[in-house]
C-alpha atoms as a PDB file:
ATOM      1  CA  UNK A   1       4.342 -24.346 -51.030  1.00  0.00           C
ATOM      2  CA  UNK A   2       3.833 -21.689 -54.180  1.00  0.00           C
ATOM      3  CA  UNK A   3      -0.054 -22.612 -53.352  1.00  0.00           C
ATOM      4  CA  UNK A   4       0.385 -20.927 -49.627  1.00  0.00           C
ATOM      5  CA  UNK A   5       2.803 -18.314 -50.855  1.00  0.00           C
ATOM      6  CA  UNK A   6      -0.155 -17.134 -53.394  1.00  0.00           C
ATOM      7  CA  UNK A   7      -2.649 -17.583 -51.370  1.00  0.00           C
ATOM      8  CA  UNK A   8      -1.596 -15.156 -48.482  1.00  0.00           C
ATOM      9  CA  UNK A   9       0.190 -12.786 -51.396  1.00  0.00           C
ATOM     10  CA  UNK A  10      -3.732 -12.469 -52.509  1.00  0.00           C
ATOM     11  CA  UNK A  11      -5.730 -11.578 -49.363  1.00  0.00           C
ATOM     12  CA  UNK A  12      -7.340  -8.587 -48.933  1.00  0.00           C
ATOM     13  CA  UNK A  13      -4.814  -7.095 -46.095  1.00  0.00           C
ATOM     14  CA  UNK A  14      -1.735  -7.603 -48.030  1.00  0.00           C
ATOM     15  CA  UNK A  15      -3.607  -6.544 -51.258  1.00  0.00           C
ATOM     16  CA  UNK A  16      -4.560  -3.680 -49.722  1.00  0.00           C
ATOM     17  CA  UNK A  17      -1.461  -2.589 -48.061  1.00  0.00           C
ATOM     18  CA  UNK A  18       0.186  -3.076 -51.910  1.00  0.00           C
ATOM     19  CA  UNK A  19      -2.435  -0.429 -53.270  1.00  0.00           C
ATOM     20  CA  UNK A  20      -1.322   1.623 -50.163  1.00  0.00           C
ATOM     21  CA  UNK A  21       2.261   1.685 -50.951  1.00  0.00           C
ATOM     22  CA  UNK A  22       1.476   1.833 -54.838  1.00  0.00           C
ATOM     23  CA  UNK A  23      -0.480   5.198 -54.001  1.00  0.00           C
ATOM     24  CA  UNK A  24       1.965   6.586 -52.039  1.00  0.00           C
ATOM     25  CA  UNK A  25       4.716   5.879 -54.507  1.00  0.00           C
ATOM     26  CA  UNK A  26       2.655   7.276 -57.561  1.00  0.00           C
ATOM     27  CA  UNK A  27       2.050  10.364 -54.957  1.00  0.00           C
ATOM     28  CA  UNK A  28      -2.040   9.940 -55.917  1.00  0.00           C
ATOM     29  CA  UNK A  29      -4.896  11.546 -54.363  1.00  0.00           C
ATOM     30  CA  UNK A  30      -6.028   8.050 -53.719  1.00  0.00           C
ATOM     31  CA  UNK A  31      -9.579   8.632 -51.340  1.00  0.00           C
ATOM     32  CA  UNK A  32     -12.091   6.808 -50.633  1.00  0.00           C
ATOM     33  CA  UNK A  33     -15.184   8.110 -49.300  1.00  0.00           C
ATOM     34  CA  UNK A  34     -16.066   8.279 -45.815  1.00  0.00           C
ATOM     35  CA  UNK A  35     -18.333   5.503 -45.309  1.00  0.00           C
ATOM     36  CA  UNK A  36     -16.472   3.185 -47.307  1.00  0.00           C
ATOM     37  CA  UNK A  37     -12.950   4.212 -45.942  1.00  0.00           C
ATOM     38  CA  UNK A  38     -14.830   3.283 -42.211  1.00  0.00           C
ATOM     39  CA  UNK A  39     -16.114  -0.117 -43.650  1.00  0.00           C
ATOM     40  CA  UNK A  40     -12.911  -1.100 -44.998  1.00  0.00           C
ATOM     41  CA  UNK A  41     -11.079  -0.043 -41.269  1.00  0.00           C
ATOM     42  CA  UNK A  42     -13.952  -2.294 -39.555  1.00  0.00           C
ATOM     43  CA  UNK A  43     -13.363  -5.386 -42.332  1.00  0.00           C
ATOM     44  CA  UNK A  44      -9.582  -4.947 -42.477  1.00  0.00           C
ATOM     45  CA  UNK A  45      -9.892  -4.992 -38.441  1.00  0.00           C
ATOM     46  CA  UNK A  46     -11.489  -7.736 -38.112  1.00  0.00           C
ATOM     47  CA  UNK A  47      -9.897 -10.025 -40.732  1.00  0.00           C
ATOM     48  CA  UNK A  48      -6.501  -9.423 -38.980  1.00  0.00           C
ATOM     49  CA  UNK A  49      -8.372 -10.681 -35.106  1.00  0.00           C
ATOM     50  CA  UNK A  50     -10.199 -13.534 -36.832  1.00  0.00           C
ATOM     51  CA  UNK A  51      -6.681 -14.578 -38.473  1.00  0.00           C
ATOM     52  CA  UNK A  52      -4.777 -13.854 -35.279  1.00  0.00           C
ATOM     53  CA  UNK A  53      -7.198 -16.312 -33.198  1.00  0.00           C
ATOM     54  CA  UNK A  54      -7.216 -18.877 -35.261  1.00  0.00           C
ATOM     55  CA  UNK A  55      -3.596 -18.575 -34.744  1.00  0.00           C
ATOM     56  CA  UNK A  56      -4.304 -18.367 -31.228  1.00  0.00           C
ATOM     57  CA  UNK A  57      -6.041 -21.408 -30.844  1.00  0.00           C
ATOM     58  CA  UNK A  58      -3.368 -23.869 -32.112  1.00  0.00           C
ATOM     59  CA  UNK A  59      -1.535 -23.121 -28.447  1.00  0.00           C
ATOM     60  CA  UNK A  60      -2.690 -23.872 -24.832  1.00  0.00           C
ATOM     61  CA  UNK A  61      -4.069 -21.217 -22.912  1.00  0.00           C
ATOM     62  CA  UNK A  62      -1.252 -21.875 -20.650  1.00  0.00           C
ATOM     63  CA  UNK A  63       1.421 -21.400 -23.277  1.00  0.00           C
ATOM     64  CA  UNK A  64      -0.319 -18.047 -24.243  1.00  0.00           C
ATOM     65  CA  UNK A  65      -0.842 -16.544 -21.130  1.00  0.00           C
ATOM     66  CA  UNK A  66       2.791 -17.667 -19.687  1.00  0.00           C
ATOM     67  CA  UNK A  67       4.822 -15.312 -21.713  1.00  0.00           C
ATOM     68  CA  UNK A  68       2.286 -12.236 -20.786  1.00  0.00           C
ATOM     69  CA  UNK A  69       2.178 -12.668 -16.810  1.00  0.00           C
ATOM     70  CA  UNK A  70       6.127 -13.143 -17.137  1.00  0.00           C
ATOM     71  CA  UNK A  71       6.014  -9.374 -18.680  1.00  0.00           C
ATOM     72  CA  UNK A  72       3.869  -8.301 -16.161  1.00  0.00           C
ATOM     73  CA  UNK A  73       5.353  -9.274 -13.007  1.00  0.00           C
END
């Protein structure tokens, strides 16, 4: 269990949404430049979709789409 909770405490999202908070806290001119700022959007993007889908594809499509149409109709 302490394995798991480390694990996810250590990825890059939640490590970077830390040094977000730190930053703001501390008040710091924390920037990053322009290209790397748009590279870290794009990684941090797609690290939260590929983690979602894996997620994703533990259920039936049935079992996803249910709840949505309900919503919708």
């Amino acid at each position: 269990m302490n394995e798991i909770i480390l694990q996810n405490l250590l990825s890059p999202v939640v490590l970077f949404f830390v040094l977000g908070i730190i930053a703001a806290i501390v008040k710091s001119d924390l920037k990053f430049p322009n290209g790397l700022s748009e590279g870290l959007s794009i990684y941090l993007l797609i690290a939260i979709g590929i983690k979602g889908g894996i997620e994703l594809s533990h259920y039936s499509i049935g079992s996803v789409l249910a709840p949505i149409l309900e919503h919708c109709f």
